[in-house]
Structure formats: structure tokens, C-alpha cells
N, C-alpha and C. Protein backbone atom coordinates (compact mmCIF):
# COMPACT_ATOMS: atom_id res chain seq x y z
N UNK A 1 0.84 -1.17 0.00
CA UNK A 1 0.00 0.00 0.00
C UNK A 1 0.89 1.24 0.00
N UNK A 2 0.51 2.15 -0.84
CA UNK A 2 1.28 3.45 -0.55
C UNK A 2 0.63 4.68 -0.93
N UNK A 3 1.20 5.57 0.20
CA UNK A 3 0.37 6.90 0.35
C UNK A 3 1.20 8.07 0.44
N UNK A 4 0.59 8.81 -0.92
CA UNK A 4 1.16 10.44 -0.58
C UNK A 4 1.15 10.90 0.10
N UNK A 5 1.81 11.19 0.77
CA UNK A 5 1.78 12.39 2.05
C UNK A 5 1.61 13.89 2.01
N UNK A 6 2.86 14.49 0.60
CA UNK A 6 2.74 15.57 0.85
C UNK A 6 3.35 15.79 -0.91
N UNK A 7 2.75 16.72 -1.73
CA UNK A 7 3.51 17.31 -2.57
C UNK A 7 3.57 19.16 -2.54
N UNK A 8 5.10 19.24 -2.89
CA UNK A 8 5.14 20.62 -3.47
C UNK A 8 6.09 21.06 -4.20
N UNK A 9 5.26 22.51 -4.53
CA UNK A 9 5.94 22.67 -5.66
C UNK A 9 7.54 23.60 -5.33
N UNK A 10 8.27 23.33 -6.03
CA UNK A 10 9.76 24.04 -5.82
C UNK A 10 10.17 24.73 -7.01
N UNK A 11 10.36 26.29 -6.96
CA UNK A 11 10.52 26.84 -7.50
C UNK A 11 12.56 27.13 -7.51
N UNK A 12 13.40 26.89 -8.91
CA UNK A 12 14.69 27.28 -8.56
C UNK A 12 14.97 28.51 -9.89
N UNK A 13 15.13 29.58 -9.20
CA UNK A 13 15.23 31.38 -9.95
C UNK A 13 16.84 31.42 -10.45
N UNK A 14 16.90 31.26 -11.40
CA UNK A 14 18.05 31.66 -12.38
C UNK A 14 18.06 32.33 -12.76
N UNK A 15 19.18 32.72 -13.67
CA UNK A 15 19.45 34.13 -14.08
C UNK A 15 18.23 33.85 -15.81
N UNK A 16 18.41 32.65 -15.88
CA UNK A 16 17.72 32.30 -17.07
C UNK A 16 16.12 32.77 -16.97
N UNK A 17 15.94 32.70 -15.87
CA UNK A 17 14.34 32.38 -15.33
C UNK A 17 14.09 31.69 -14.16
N UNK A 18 12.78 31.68 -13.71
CA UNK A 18 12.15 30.29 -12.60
C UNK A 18 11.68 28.41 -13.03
N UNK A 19 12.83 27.69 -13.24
CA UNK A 19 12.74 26.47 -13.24
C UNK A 19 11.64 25.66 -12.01
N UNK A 20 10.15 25.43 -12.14
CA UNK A 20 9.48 24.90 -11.62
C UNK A 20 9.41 23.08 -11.73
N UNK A 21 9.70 22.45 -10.44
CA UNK A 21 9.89 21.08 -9.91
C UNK A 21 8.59 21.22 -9.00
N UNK A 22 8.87 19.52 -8.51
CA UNK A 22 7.55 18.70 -7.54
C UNK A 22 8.43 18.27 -6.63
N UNK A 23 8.34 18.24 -5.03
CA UNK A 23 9.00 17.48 -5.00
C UNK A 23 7.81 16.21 -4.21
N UNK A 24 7.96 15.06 -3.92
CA UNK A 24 6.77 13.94 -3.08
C UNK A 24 6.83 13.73 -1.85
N UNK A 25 6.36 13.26 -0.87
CA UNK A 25 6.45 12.53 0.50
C UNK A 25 5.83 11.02 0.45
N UNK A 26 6.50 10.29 0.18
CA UNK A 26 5.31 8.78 -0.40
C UNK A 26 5.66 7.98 1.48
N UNK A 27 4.81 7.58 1.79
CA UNK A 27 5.16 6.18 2.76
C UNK A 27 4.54 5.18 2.51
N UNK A 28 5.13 3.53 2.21
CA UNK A 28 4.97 2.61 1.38
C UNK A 28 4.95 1.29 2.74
N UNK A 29 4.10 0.52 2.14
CA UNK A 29 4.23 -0.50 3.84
C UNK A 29 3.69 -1.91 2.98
N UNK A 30 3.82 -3.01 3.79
CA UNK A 30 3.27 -4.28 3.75
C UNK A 30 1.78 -4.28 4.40
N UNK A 31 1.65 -3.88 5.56
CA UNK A 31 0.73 -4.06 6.64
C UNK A 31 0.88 -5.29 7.50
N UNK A 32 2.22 -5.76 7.53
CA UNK A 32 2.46 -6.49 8.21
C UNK A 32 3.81 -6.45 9.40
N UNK A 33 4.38 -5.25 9.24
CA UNK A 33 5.53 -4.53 10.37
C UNK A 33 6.26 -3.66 9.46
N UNK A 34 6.80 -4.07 8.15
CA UNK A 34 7.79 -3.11 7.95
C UNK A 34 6.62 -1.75 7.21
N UNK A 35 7.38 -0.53 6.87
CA UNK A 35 7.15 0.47 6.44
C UNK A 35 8.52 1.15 6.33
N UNK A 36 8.11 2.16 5.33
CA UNK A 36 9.32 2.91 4.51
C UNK A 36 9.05 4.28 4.21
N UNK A 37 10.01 5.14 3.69
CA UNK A 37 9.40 6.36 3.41
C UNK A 37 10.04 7.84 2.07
N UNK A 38 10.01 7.64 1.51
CA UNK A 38 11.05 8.85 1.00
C UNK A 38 10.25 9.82 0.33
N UNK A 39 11.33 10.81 0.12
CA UNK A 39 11.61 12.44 -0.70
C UNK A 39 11.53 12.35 -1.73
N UNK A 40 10.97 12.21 -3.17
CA UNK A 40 11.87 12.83 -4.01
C UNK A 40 11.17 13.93 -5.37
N UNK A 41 12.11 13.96 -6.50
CA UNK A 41 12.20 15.52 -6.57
C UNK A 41 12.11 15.19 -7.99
N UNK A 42 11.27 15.67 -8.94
CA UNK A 42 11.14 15.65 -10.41
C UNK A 42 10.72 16.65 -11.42
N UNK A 43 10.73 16.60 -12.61
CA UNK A 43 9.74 17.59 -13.33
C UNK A 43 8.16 17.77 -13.52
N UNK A 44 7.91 16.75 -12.82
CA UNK A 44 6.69 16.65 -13.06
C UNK A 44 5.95 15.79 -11.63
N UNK A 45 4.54 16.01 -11.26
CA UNK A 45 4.04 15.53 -10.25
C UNK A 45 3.98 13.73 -10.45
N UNK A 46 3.68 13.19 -11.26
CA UNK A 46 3.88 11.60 -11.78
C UNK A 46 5.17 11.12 -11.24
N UNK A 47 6.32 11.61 -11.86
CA UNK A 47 7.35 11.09 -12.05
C UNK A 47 8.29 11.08 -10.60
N UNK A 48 7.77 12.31 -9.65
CA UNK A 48 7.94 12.57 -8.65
C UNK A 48 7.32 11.47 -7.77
N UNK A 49 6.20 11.10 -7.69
CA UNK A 49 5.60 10.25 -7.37
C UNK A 49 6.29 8.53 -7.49
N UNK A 50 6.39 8.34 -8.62
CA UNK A 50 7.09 7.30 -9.01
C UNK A 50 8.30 6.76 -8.08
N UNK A 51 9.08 7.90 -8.12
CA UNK A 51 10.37 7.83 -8.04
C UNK A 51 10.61 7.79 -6.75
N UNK A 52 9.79 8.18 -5.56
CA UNK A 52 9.32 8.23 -4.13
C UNK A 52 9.14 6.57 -3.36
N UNK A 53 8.10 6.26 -4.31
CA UNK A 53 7.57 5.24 -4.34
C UNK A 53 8.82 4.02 -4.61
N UNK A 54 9.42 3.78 -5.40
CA UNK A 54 10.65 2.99 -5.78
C UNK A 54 11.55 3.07 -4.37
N UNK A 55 12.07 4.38 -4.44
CA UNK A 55 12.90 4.49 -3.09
C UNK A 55 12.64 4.41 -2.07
N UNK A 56 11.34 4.49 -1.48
CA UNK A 56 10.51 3.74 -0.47
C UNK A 56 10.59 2.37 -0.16
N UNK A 57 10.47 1.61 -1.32
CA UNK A 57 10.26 0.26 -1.07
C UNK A 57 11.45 -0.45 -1.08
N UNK A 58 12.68 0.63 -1.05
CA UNK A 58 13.80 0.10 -1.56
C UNK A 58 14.54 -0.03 -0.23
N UNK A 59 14.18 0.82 0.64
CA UNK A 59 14.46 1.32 1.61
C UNK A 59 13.75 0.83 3.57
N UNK A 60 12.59 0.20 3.03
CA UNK A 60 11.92 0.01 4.05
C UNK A 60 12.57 -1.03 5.64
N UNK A 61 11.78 -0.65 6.46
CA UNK A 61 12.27 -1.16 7.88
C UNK A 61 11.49 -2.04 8.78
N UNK A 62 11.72 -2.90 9.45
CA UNK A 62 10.98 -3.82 10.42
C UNK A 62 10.46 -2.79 11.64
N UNK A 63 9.39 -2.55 12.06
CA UNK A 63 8.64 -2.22 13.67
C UNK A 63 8.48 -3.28 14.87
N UNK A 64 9.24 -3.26 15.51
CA UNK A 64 9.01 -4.32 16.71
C UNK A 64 8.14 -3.66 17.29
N UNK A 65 6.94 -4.50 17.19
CA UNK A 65 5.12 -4.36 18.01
C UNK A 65 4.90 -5.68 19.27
N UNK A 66 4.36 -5.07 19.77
CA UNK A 66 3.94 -6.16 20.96
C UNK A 66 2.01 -6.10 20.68
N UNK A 67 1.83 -7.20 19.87
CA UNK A 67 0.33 -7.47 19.75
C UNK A 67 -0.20 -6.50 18.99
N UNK A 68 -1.10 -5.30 18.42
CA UNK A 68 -1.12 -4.56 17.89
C UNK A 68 -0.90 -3.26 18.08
N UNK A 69 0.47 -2.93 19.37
CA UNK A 69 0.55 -1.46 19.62
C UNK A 69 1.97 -1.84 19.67
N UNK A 70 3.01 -0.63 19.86
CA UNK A 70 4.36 -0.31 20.36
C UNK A 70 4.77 -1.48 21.49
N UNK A 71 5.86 -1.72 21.21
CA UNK A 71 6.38 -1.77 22.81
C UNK A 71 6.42 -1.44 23.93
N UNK A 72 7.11 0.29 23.71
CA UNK A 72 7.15 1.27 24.93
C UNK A 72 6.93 2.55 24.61
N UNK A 73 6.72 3.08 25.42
CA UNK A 73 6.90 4.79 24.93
C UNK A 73 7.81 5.16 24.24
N UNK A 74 8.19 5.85 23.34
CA UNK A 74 9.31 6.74 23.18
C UNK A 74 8.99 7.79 22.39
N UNK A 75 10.18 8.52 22.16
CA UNK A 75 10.16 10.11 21.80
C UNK A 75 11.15 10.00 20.06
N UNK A 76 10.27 10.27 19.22
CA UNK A 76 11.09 10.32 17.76
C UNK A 76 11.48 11.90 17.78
N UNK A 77 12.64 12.04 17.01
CA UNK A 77 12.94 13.92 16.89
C UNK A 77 13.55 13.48 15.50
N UNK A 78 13.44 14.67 14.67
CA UNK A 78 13.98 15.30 13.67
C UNK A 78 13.94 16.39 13.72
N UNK A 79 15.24 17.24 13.25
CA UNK A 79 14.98 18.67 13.11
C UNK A 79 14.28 19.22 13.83
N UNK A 80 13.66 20.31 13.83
CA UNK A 80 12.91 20.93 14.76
C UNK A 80 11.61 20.19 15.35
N UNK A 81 11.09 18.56 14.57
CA UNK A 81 9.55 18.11 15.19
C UNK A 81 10.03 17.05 16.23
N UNK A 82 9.22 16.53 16.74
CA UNK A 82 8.97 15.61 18.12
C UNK A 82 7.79 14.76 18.14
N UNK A 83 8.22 13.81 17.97
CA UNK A 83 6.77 13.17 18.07
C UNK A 83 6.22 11.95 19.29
N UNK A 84 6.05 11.86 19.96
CA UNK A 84 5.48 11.37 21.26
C UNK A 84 4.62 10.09 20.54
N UNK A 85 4.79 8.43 20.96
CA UNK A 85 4.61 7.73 20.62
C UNK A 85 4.05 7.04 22.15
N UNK A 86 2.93 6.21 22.22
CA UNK A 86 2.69 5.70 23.29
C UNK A 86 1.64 4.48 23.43
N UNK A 87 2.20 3.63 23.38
CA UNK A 87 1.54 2.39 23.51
C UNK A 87 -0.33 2.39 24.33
N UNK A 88 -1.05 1.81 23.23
CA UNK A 88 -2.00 1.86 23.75
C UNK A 88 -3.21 0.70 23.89
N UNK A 89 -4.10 0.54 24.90
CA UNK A 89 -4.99 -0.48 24.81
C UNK A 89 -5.90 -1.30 23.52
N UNK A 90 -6.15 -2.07 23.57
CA UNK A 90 -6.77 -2.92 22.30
C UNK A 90 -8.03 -2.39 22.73
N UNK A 91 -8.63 -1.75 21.01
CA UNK A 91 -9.75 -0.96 21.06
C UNK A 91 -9.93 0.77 21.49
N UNK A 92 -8.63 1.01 21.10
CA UNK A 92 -8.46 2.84 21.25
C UNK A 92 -8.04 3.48 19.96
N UNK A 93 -7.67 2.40 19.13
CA UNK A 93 -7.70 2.59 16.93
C UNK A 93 -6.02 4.04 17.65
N UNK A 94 -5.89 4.37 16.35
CA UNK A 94 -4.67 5.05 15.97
C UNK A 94 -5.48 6.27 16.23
N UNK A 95 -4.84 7.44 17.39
CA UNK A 95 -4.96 8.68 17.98
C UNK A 95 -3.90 9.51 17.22
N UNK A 96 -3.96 10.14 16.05
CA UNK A 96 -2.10 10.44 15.25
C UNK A 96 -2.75 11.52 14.19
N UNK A 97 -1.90 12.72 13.91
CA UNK A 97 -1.99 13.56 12.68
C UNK A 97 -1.66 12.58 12.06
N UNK A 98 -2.25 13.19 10.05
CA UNK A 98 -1.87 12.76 9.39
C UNK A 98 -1.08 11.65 8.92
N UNK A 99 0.45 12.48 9.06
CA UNK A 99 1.55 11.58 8.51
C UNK A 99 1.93 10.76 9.42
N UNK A 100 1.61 11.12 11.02
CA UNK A 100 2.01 10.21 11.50
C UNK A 100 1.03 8.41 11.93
N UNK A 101 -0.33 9.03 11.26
CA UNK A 101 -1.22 8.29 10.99
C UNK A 101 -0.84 7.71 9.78
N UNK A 102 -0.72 7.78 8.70
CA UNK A 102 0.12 7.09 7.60
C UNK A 102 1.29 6.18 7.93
N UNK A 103 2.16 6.61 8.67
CA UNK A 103 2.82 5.63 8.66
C UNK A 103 3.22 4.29 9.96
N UNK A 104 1.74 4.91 11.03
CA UNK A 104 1.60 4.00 11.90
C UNK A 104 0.76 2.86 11.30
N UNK A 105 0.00 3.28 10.05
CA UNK A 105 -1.15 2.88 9.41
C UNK A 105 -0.38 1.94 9.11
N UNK A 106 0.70 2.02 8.37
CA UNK A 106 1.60 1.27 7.02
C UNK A 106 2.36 0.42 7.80
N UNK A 107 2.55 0.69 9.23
CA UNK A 107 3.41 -0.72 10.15
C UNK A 107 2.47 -1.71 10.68
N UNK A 108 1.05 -1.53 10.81
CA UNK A 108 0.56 -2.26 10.65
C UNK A 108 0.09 -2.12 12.58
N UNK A 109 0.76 -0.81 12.88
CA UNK A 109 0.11 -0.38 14.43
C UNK A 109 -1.47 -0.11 14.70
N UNK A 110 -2.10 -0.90 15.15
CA UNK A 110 -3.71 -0.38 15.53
C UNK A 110 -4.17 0.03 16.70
N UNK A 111 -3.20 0.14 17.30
CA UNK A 111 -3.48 0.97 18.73
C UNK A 111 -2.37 1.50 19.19
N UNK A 112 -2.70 3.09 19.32
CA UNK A 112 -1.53 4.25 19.37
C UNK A 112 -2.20 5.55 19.87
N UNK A 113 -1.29 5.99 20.93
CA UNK A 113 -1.80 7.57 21.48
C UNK A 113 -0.51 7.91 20.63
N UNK A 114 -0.52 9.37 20.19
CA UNK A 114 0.62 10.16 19.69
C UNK A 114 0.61 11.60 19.65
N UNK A 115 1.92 12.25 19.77
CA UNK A 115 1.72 13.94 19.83
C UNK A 115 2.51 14.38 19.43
N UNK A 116 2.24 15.35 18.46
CA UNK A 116 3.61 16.19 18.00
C UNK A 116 3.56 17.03 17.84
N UNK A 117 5.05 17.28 18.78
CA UNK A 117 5.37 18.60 19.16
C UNK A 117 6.47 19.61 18.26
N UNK A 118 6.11 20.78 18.97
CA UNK A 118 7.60 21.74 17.88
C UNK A 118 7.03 21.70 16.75
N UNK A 119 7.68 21.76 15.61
CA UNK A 119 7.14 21.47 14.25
C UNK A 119 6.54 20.91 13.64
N UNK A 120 5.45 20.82 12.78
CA UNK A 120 4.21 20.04 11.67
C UNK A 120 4.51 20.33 10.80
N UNK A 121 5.80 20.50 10.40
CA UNK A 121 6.29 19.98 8.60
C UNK A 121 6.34 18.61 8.84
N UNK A 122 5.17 18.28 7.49
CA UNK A 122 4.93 17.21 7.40
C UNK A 122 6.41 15.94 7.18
N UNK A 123 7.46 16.14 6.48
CA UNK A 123 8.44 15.87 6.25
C UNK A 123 9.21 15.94 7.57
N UNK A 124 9.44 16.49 7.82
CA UNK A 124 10.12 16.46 9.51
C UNK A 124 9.50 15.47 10.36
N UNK A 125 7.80 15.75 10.29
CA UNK A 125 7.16 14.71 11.22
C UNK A 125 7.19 13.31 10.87
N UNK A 126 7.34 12.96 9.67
CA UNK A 126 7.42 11.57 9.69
C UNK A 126 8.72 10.84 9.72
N UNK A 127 9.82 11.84 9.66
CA UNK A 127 11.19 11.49 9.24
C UNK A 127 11.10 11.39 11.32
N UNK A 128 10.50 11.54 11.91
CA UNK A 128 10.64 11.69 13.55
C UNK A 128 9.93 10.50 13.85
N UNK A 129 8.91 10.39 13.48
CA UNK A 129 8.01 9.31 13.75
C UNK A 129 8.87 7.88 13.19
N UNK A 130 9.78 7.59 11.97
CA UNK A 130 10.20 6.44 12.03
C UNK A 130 11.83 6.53 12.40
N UNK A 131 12.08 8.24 13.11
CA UNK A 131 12.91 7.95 14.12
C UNK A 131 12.03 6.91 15.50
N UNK A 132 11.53 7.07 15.81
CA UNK A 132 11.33 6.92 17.08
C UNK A 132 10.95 5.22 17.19
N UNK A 133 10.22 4.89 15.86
CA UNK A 133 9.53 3.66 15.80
C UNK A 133 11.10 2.51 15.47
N UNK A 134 11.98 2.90 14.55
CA UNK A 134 13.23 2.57 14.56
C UNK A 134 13.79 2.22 15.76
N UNK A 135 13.45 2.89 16.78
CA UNK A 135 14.17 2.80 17.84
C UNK A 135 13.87 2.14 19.24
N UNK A 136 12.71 1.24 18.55
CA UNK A 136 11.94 0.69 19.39
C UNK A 136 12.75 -0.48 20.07
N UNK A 137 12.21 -1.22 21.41
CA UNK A 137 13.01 -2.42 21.70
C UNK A 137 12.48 -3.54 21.99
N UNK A 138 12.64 -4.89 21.03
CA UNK A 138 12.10 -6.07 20.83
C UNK A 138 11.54 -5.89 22.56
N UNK A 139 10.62 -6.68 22.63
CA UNK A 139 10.07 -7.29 24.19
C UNK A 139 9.93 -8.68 24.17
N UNK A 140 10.90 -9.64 24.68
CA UNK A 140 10.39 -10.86 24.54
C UNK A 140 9.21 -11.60 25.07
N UNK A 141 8.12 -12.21 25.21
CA UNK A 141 7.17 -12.59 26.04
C UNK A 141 7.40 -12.70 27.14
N UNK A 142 8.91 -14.00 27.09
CA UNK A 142 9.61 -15.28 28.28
C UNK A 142 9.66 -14.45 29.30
N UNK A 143 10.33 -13.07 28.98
CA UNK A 143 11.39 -12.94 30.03
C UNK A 143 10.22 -11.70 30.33
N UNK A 144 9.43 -11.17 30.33
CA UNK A 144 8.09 -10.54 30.54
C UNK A 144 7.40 -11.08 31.99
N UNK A 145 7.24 -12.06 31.39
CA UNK A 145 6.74 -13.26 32.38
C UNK A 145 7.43 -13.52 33.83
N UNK A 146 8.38 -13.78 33.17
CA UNK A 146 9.57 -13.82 34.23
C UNK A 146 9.58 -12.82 35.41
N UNK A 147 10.01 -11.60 34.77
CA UNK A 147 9.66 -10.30 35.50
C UNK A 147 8.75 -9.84 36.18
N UNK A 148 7.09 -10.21 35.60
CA UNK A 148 6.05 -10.44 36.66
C UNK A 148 5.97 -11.83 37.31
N UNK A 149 6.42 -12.34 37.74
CA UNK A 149 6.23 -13.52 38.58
C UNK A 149 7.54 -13.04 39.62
N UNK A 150 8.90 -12.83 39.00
CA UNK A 150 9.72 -12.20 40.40
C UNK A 150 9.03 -10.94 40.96
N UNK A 151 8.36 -10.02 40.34
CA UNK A 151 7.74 -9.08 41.11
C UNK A 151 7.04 -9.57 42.13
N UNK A 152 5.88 -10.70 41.72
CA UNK A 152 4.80 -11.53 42.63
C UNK A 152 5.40 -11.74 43.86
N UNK A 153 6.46 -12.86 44.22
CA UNK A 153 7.61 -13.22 44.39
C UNK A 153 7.87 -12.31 45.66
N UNK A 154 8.49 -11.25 45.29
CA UNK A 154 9.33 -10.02 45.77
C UNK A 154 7.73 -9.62 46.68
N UNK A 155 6.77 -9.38 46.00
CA UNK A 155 5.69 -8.80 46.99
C UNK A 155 5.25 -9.35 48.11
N UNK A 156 4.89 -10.92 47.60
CA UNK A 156 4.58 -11.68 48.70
C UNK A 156 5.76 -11.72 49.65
N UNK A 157 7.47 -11.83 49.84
CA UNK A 157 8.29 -11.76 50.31
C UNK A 157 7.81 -10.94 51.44
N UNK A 158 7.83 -9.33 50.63
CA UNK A 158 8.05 -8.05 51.86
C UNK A 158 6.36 -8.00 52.41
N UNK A 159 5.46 -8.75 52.40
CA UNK A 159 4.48 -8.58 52.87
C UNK A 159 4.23 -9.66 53.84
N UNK A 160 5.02 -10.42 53.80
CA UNK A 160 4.75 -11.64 55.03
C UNK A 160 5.81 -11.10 56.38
């Protein structure tokens, strides 16, 4: 599946004249964890498109999810945006602007609180958002388990 995000137009002023370009925002996914995303820059809105799209898929990345949300909290940054990522209950659907709804869409996340801060260039925000999702950390079940049962453990201990 893949979705425009954002086009515009770029104007470059020479001595010749104003040379008018496109440039794209495509994010490209399976719907099954990975998602991808790129820039790029053409004569024309099609070709711009195209060429987004290619380098997207060329490019794409794995999301470590626990069931259909995040792992853990974390904080994506680019440039001046911020985007606040936060694991959420089954049956609360994707809470996200736009792009960052696009490309939680495209990892295949269905439950997500999110906020972003500082800047809403769209390009910044998503280049933050698969900072942050990049940077996520596997959770194994085992050792999950583990951890609540020594908690149990530890409680019943200091309570007897």
C-alpha cells in the first residue's frame, strides 16, 4: 500500500528564469511490520511520485510491536519536530496527525496515542516518527513473564 503524504511545488530562480519542480512525500508499507518512506524531486508531479515510491520500497524497515501497539513509549525527533509515541490499549484505533497516521497505518500499528510537538512539517514529522519507531526495543514474552512472577515473588516476600 502506498500513500502520498505531501507534494510541493519548488521553485529554482536563475538568471535564465524560474525552473518549476515537484518534489513527493510517499510512505509505502506491507501491513504487516515493515514500512518505509522517501523524498523525491522531479519535473513533473507523476514522475515525482514514481520515483518516491521505488525508493521507499527500496528502503523500508521492520517495527518491533507487541500485539497490535508499540512496545514502549518513546520520543522520535527530527529537526525541529517531536513526536510522542505511546503504547496503547486494544480498542483505542490510531490517535495520530496525518503523517504520523500514515505511517503508523503502514506498520501495521492499531493501537496508538501520539503527539507532536515543535514542528508540523509534514516531512520532519514523519522522518521523527520512524525515528522513534526505529528505535523501538524487541520485548520478549519469556522474560516478561519472568519479570512479573519475580515481582509476585518479591511482593509476597516483603508482605509476610
Amino acid at each position: 500500500m502506498e500513500k502520498v503524504i505531501s507534494i510541493n511545488r519548488i521553485t529554482k530562480v536563475t538568471k535564465g528564469g524560474k525552473k518549476l519542480s515537484f518534489s513527493a512525500l510517499v510512505v509505502v508499507d506491507d501491513t504487516k511490520g515493515k514500512v518505509g518512506y522517501s523524498l523525491s524531486k522531479a519535473s513533473e508531479v507523476s514522475i515525482a511520485i514514481r520515483k518516491a515510491m521505488a525508493n521507499a520500497k527500496k528502503n523500508m524497515m521492520r517495527v518491533n510491536m507487541k500485539g497490535s501497539t508499540i512496545t514502549h513509549e518513546i520520543i522520535g525527533e527530527c529537526s525541529g519536530a517531536e513526536v510522542l509515541l505511546k503504547p496503547a490499549s486494544e480498542g483505542t484505533g490510531v490517535i495520530a496527525a496525518g503523517p504520523v497516521r500514515a505511517v503508523c497505518d503502514g506498520a501495521g500499528i492499531h493501537n496508538i496515542l501520539t503527539k507532536c510537538h515543535r514542528s508540523n512539517n509534514p516531512i520532519n514529522v514523519v522522518k521523527a516518527t520512524m525515528d522513534g519507531l526505529s528505535r523501538l526495543k524487541a520485548v520478549n514474552i519469556s522474560d516478561a513473564d519472568s519479570d512479573d512472577k519475580n515481582k509476585v515473588e518479591k511482593d509476597a516476600v516483603t508482605s509476610a
